[in-house]
Protein backbone atom coordinates (compact mmCIF):
# COMPACT_ATOMS: atom_id res chain seq x y z
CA UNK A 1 84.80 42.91 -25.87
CA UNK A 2 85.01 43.34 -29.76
CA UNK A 3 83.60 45.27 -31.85
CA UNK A 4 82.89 44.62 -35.36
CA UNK A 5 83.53 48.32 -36.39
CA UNK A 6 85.86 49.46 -33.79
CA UNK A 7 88.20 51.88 -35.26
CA UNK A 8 85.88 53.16 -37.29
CA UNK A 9 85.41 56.99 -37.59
CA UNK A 10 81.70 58.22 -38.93
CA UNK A 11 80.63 61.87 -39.15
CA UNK A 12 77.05 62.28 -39.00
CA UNK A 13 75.37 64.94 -40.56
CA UNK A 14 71.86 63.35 -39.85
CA UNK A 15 68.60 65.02 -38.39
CA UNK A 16 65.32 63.22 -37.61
CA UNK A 17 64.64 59.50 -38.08
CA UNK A 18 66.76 57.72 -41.36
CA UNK A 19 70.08 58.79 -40.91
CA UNK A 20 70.40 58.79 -36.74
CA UNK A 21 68.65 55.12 -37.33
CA UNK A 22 71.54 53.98 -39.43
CA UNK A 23 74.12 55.18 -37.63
CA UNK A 24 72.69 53.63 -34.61
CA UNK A 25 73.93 50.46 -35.77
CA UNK A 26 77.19 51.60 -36.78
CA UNK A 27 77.69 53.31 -33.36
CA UNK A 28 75.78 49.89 -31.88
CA UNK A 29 78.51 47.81 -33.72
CA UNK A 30 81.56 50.22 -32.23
CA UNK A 31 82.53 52.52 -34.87
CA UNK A 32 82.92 56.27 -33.34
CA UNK A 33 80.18 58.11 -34.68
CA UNK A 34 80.48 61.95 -34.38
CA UNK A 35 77.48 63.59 -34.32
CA UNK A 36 77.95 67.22 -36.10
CA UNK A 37 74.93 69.61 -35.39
CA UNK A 38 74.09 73.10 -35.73
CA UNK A 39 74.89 75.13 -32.45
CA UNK A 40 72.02 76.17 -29.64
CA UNK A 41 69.51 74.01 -31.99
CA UNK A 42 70.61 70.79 -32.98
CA UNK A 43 69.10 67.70 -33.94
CA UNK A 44 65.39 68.78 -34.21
CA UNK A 45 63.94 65.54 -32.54
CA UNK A 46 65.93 66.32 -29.55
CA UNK A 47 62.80 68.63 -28.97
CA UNK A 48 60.13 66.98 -30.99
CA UNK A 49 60.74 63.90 -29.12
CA UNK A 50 63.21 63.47 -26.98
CA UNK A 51 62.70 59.87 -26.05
CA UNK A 52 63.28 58.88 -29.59
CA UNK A 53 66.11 61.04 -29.89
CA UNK A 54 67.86 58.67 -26.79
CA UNK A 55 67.20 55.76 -28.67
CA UNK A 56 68.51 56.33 -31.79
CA UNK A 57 71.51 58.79 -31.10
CA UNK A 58 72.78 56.46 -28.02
CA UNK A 59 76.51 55.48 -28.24
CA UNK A 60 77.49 58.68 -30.38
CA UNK A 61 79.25 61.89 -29.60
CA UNK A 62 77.87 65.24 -30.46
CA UNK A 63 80.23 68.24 -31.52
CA UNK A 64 78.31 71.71 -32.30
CA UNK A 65 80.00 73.39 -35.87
CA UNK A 66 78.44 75.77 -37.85
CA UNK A 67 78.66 74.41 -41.61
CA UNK A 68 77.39 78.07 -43.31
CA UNK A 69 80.61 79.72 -41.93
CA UNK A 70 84.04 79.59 -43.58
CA UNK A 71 85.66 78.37 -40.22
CA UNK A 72 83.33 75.83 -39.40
CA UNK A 73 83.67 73.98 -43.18
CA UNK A 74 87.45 74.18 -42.67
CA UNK A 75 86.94 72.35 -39.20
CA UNK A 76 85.00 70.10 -40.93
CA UNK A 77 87.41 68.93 -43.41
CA UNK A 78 90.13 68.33 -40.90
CA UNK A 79 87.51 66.18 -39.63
CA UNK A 80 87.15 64.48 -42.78
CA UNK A 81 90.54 63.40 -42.84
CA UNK A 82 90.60 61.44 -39.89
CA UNK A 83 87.09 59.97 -41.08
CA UNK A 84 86.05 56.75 -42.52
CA UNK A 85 82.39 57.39 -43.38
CA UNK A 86 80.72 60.79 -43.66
CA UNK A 87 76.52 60.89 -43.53
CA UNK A 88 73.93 63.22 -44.71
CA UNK A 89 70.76 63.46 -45.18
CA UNK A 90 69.76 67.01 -46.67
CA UNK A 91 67.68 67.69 -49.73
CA UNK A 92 70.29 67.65 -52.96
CA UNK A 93 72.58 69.97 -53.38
CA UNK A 94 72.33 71.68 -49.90
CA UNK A 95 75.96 70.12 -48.97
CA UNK A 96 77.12 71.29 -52.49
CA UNK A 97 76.08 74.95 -51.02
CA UNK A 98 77.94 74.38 -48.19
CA UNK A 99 81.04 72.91 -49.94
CA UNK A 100 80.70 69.52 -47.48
CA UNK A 101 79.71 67.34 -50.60
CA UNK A 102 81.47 64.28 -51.99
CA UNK A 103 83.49 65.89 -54.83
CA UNK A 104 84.80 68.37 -52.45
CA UNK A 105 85.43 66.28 -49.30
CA UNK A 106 87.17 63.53 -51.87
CA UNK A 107 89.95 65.75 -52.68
CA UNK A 108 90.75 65.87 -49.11
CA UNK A 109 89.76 62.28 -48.13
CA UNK A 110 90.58 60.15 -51.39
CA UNK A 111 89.10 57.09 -50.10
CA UNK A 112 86.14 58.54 -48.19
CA UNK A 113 83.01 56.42 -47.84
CA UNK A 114 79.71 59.37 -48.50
CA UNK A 115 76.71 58.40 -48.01
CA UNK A 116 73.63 60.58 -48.93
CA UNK A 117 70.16 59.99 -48.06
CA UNK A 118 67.02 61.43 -49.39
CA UNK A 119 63.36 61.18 -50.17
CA UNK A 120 63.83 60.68 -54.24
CA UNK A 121 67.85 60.42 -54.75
CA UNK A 122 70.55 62.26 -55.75
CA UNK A 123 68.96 62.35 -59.42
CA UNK A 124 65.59 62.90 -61.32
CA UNK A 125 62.70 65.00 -61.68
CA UNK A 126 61.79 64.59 -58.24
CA UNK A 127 65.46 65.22 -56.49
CA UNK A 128 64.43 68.90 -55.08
CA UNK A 129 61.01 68.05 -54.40
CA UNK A 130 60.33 67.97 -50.11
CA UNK A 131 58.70 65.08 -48.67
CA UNK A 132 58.30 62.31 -45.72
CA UNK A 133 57.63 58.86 -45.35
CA UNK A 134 53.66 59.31 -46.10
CA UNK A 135 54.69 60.79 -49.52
CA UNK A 136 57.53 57.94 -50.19
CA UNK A 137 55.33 55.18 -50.03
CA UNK A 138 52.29 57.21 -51.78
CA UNK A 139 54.39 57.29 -54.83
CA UNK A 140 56.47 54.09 -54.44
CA UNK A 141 52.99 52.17 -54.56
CA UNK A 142 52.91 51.00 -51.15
CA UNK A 143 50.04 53.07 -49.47
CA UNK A 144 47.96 52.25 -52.24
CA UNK A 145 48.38 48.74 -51.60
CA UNK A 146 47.83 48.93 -47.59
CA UNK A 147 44.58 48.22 -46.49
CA UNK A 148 42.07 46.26 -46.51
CA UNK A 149 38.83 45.57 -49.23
CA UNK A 150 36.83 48.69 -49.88
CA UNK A 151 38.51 51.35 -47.69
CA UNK A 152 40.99 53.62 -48.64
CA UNK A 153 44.50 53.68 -48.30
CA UNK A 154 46.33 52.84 -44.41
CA UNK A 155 48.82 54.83 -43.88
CA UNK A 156 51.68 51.81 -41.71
CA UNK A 157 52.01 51.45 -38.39
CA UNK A 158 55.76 52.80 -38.43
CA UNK A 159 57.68 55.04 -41.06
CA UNK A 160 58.56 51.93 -43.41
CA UNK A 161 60.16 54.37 -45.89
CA UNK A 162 62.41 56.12 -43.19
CA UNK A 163 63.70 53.35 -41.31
CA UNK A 164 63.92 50.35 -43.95
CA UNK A 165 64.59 51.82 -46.93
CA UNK A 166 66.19 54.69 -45.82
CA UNK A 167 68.10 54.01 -42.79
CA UNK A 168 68.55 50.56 -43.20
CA UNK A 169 69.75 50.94 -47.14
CA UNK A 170 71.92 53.04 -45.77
CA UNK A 171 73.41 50.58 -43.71
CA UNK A 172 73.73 48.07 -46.41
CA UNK A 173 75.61 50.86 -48.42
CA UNK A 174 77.90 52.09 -45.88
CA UNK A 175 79.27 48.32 -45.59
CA UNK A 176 79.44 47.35 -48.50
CA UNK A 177 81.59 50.71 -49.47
CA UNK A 178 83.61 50.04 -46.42
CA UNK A 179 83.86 45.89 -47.60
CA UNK A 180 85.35 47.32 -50.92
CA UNK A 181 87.31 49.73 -49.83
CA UNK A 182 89.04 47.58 -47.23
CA UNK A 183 89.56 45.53 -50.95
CA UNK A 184 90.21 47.45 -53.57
CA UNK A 185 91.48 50.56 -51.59
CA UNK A 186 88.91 52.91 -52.68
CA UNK A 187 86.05 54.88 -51.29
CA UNK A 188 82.54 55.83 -53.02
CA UNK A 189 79.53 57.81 -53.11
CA UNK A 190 76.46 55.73 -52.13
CA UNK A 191 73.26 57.08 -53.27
CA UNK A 192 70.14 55.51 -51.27
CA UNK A 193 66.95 57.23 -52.18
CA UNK A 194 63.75 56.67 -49.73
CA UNK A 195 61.41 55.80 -52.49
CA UNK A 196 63.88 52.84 -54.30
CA UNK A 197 64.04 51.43 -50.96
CA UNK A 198 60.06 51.28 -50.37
CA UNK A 199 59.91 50.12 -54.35
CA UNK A 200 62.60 47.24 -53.39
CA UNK A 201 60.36 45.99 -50.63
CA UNK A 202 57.50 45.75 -52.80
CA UNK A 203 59.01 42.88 -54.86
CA UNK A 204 56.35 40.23 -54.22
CA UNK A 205 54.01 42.85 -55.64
CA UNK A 206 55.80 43.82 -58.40
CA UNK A 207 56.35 39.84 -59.65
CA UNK A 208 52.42 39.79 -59.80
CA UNK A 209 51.98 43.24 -61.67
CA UNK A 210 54.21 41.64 -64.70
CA UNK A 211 52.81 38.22 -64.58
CA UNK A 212 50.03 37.69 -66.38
CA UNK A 213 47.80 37.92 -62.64
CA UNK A 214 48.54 41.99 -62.82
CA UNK A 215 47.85 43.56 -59.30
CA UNK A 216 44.45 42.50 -57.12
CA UNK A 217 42.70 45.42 -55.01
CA UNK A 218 43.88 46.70 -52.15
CA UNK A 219 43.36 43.80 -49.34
CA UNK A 220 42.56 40.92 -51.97
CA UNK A 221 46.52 39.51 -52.70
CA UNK A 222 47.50 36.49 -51.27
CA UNK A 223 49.03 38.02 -48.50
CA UNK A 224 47.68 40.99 -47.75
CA UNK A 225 43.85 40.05 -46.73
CA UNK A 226 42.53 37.80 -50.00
CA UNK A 227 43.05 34.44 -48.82
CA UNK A 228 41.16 32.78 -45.20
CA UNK A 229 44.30 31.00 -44.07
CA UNK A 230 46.26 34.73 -44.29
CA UNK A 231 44.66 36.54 -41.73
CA UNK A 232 43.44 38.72 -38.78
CA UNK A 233 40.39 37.86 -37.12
CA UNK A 234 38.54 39.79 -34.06
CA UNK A 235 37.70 37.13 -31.06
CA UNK A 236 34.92 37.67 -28.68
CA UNK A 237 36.93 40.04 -26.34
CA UNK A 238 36.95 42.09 -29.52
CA UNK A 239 40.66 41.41 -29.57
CA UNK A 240 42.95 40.12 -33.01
CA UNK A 241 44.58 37.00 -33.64
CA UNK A 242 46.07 36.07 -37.24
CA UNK A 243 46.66 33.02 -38.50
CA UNK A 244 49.12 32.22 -41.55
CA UNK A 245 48.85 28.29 -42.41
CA UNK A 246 49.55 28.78 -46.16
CA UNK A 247 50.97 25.16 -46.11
CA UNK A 248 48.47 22.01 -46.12
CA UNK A 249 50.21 20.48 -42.92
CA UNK A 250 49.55 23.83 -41.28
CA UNK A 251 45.81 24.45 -42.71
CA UNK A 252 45.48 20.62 -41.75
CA UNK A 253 46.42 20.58 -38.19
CA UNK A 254 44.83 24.00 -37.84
CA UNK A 255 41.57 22.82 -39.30
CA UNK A 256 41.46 19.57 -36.54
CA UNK A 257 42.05 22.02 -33.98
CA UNK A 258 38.62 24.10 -34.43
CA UNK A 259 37.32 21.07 -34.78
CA UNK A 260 36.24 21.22 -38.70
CA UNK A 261 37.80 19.00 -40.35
CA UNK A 262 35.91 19.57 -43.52
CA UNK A 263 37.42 22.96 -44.41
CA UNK A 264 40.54 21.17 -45.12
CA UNK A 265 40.03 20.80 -48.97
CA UNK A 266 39.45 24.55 -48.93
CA UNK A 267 42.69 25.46 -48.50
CA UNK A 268 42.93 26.79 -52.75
CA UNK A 269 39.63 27.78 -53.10
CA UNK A 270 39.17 30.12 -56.06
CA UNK A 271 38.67 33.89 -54.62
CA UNK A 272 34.72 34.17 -54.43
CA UNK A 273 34.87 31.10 -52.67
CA UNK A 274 37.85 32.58 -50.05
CA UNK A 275 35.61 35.22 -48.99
CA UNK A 276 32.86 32.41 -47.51
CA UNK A 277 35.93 31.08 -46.05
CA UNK A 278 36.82 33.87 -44.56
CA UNK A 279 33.29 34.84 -42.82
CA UNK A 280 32.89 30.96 -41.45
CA UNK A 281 36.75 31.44 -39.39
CA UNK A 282 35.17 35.15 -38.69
CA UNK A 283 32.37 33.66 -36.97
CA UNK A 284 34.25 30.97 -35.31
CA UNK A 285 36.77 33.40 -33.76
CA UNK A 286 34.13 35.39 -32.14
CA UNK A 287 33.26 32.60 -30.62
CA UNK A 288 35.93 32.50 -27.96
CA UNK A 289 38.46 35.19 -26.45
CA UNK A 290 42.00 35.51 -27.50
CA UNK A 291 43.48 33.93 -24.07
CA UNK A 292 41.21 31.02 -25.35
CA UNK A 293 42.43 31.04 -28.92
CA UNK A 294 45.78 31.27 -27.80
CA UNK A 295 45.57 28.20 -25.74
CA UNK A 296 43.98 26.10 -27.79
CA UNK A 297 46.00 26.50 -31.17
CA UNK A 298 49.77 28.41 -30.00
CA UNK A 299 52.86 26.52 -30.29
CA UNK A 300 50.32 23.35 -31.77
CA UNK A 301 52.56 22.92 -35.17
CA UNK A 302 49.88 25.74 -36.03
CA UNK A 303 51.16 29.22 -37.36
CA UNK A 304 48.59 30.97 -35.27
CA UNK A 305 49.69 34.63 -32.93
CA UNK A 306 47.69 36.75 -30.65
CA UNK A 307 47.86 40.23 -31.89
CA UNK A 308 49.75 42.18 -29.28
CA UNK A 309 49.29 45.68 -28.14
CA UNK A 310 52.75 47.12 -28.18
CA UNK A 311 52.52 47.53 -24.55
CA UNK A 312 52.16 43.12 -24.49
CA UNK A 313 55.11 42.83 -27.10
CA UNK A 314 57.45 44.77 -24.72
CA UNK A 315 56.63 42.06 -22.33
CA UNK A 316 56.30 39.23 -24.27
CA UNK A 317 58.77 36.04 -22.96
CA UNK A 318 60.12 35.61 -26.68
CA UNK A 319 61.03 39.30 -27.24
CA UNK A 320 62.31 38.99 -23.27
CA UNK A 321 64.19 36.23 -24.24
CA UNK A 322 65.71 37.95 -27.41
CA UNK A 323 67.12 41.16 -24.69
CA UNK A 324 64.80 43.44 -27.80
CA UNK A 325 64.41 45.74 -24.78
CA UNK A 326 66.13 46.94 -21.78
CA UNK A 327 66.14 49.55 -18.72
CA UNK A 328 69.37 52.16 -18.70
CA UNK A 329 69.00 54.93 -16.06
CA UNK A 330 69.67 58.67 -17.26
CA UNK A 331 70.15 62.43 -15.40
CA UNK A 332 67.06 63.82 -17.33
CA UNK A 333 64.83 61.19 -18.56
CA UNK A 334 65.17 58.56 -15.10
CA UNK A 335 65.29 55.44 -16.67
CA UNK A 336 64.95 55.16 -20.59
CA UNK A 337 63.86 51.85 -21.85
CA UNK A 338 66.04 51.18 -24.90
CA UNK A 339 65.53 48.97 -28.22
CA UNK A 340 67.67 46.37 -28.24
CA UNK A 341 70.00 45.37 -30.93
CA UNK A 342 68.58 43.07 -33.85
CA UNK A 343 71.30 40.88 -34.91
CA UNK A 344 72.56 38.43 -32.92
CA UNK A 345 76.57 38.41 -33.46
CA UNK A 346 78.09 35.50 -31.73
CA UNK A 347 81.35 37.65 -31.37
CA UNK A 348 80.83 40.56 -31.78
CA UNK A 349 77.71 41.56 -30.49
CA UNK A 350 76.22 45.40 -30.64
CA UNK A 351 76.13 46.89 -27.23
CA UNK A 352 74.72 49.91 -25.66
CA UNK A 353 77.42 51.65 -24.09
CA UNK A 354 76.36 55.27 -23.33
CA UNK A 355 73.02 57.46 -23.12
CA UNK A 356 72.95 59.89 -26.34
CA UNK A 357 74.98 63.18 -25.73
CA UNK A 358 73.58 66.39 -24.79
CA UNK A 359 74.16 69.21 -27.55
CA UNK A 360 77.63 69.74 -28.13
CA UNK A 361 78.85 67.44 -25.15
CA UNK A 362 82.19 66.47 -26.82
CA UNK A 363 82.76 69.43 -29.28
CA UNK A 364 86.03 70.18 -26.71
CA UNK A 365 87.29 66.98 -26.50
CA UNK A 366 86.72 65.78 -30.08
CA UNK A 367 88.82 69.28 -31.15
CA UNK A 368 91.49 69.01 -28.92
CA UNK A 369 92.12 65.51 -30.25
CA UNK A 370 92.21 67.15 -33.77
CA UNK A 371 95.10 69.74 -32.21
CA UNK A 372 92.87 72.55 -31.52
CA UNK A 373 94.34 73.88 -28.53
CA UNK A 374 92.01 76.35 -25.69
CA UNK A 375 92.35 79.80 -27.22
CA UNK A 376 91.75 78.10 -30.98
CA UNK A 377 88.39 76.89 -29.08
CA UNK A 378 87.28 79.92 -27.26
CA UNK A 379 87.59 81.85 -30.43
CA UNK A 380 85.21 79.21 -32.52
CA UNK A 381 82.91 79.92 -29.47
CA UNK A 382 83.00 83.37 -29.82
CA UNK A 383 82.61 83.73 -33.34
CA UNK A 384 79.54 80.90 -32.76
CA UNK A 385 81.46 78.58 -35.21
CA UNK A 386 80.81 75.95 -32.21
């Protein structure tokens, strides 16, 4: 099989949930991605949550090195030079403190590809400040926006800052450095900052702030609760379904199917009138159980979807269909049900080929390729370099 990023060499200086997410998909996609952590503790989710920590580290190599010691930077660097891509995700100017920054690793890598992520970037007022996903979106204007008419803020059902517009920026960076590199023959710094991503994902939102609309209240936009053919309903089994016929054909065939036909000019109705809208499909909905709903108006040219539990979606035909999860058996864990790949390359598809390491599993191997030879490596051990 190949790989689209065979040949590849990544050194990942990631913890937690952005960075190990991005390189997932490097590692996914074939590049060798070296994961470089701390010796005896590691990656911190590997005890927070180890499940998580199989998921996204899978297909990666883990070397222990000990970055506040003399000896373990040098190691590092010799690293670098084989490297394509180097990853980190500490607050600024921890890897200048540990001479393992850009400027540093450039002059021995001219052409390196460095990719830093954190909660405000590189830059600004905010650049030192600590934070996580709850604090990204709080200030990128997405928690304020996430809920529904009346109640306070939502916090999302997954870390939205973390994974899509931190890990997956990061992604987008890292290729396009390595897509102008490969040419114009030189590397870059790539700067992705948690809280531009969230703000970039907030476009639709933004377009109605500077239009002459401005921002509605939380839960009364278009498409986050203010219109009746944009949303969730509870059915008499006091499950969810949601509907999303924003088109007339949709609303049209939808409105036949319920059998009221005369709610099909109300598909624009001004906002006071939306909400009556809204309480008449309420009331309907109750009427009948999700199964039911789903019968009656799924796959009818009707953009209508039960609302699944998570424990449905992992069993849902489609997401079967799509391979979005699968069963790998492991020495610790007994079998680890994995996440599958998203994009469908016709030739060259991401693969799982390996459980995530234990601490350190390849720190041996991966320095005897470098030239280390056994006494070089005992004495790193015993001076708790590695």
């Amino acid at each position: 099989m190949v790989f689209a990023f065979e040949g590849i060499k990544v050194l990942d200086l990631t913890r937690l949930l952005p960075g190990p997410y991005c390189t997932m998909f490097l590692a996914d996609l074939g590049a060798e991605v070296i994961k470089i952590e701390e010796p005896r503790q590691g990656d911190y989710v590997r005890v927070a949550s180890p499940y998580l920590h199989e998921i996204v580290n899978r297909n990666k190599k883990s070397i222990c090195l000990n970055l506040k010691s003399v000896e373990g930077r040098e190691v590092f660097k010799q690293l670098a030079q084989g490297a394509d891509v180097i990853i980190e995700s500490f607050r600024p100017g921890v890897v200048e403190k540990l001479e393992v920054d850009y400027k540093t690793i450039k002059k021995v890598k001219e052409n390196i590809i460095y990719c830093s992520i954190s909660g405000y970037g590189q830059s600004g007022p905010y650049s030192s400040i600590p934070g996580h996903d709850i604090n990204y979106i709080s200030i990128g204007g997405l928690l304020n926006n996430n809920g529904k008419v009346g109640s306070e803020p939502i916090i999302p059902g997954t870390q939205v800052a973390d994974l899509g517009a931190g890990g997956m920026m990061a992604v987008i960076g890292i290729l396009s450095g390595l897509v102008t590199r490969q040419a114009h023959g030189f590397g870059q710094h790539i700067d992705v900052s948690m809280l531009d991503g969230v703000i970039s994902w907030l476009t639709p939102i933004v377009a109605d702030l500077f239009s002459e609309n401005g921002v509605p209240a939380r839960g009364k936009s278009k498409l986050t609760g203010g219109l009746a053919c944009y949303q969730v309903y509870q059915t008499k089994d006091d499950k969810y379904i949601s509907i999303g016929n924003l088109e007339e054909k949709f609303w049209e065939n939808f409105c036949n199917k319920i059998g009221r036909s005369d709610l099909i000019g109300r598909l624009n109705d001004p906002p006071e009138k939306q909400s009556e809208l809204i309480r008449i499909l309420t009331d309907i909905f109750k009427t009948k159980t999700r199964k039911e709903w789903e019968k009656q108006l799924f796959s009818k040219d009707i953009c209508f979807a039960p609302v699944l539990g998570l424990e449905e979606t992992v069993t849902d035909p489609q997401v079967a269909h799509r391979q979005m999860f699968f069963e790998v058996p492991h020495p610790k864990l007994g079998t680890v049900k994995q996440v599958g790949f998203p994009i469908k390359l016709s030739q060259t598809p991401g693969k799982f080929r390996h459980s995530a390491p234990s601490l350190g599993e390849h720190t041996e191997l991966v320095l005897t390729k470098l030239g280390f030879d056994s006494n070089k490596i005992s004495k790193l051990k015993e001076n708790n370099i590695i």
